[in-house]
C-alpha atoms as a PDB file:
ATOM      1  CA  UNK A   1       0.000   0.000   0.000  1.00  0.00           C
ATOM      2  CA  UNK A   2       1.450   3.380  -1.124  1.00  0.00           C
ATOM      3  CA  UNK A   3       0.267   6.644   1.030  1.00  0.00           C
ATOM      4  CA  UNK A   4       0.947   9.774  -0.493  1.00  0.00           C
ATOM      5  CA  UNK A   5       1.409  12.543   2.181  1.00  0.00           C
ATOM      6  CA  UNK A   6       2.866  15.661   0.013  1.00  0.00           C
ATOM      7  CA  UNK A   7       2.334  16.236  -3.881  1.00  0.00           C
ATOM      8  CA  UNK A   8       2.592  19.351  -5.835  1.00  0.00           C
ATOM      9  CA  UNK A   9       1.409  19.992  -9.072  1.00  0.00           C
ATOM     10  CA  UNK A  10       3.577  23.211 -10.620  1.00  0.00           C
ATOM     11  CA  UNK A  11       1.573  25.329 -12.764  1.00  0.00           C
ATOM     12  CA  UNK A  12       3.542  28.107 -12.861  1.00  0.00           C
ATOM     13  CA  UNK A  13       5.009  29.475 -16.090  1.00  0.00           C
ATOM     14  CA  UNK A  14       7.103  31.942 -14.440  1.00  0.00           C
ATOM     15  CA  UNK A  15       9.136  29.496 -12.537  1.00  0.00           C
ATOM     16  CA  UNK A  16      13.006  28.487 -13.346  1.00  0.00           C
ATOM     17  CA  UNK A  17      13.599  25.434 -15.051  1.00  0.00           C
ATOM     18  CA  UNK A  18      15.899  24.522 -12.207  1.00  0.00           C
ATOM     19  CA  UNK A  19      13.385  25.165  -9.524  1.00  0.00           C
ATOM     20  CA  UNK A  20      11.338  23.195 -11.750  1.00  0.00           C
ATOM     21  CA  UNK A  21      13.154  20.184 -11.622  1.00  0.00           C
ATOM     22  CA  UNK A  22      14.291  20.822  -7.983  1.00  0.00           C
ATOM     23  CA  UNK A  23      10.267  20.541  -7.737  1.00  0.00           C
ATOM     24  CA  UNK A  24       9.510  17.536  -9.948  1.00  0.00           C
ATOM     25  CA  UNK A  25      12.869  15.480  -8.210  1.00  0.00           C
ATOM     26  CA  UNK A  26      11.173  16.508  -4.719  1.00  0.00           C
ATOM     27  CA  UNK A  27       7.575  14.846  -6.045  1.00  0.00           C
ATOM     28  CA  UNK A  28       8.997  12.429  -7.760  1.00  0.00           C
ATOM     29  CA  UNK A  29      11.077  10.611  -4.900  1.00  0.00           C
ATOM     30  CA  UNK A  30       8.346  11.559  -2.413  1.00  0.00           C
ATOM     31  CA  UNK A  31       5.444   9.341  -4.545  1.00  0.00           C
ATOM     32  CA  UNK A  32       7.968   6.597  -5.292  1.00  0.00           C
ATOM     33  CA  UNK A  33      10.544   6.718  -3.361  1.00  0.00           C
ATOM     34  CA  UNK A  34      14.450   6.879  -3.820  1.00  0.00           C
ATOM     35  CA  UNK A  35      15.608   3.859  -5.019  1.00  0.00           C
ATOM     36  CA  UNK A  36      12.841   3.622  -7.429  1.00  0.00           C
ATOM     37  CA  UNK A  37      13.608   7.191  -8.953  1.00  0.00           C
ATOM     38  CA  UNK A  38      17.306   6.408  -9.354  1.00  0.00           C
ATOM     39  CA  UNK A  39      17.315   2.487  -9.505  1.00  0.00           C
ATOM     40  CA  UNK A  40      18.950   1.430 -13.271  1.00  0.00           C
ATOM     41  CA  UNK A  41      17.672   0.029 -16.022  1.00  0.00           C
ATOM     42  CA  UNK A  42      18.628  -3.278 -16.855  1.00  0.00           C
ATOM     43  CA  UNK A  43      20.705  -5.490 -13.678  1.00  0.00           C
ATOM     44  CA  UNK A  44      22.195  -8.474 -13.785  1.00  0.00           C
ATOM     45  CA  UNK A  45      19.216 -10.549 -13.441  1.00  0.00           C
ATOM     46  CA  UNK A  46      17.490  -7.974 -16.254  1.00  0.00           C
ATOM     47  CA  UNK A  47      15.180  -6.514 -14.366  1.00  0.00           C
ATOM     48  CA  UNK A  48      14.240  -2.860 -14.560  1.00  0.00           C
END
């Protein structure tokens, strides 16, 4: 079961791309976690 405490959609057109990704990196690892967001493609035992 996955709970999802924080999420933020950016709809801002004025922001920075860097602040932008800053922003999508912070949802991102938040909704899935770390070692899913930077796990690589493709082990040993081919997995993703």
């Amino acid at each position: 079961m996955r709970v999802s405490l924080t999420f933020e959609y950016v709809t801002d057109p004025n922001m920075k791309p860097f602040k932008r990704f800053i922003s999508n990196m912070k949802d991102s690892i938040t909704y899935f976690g770390f070692e899913q967001v930077f796990r690589r493609k493709g082990g040993n035992n081919g997995n993703a």
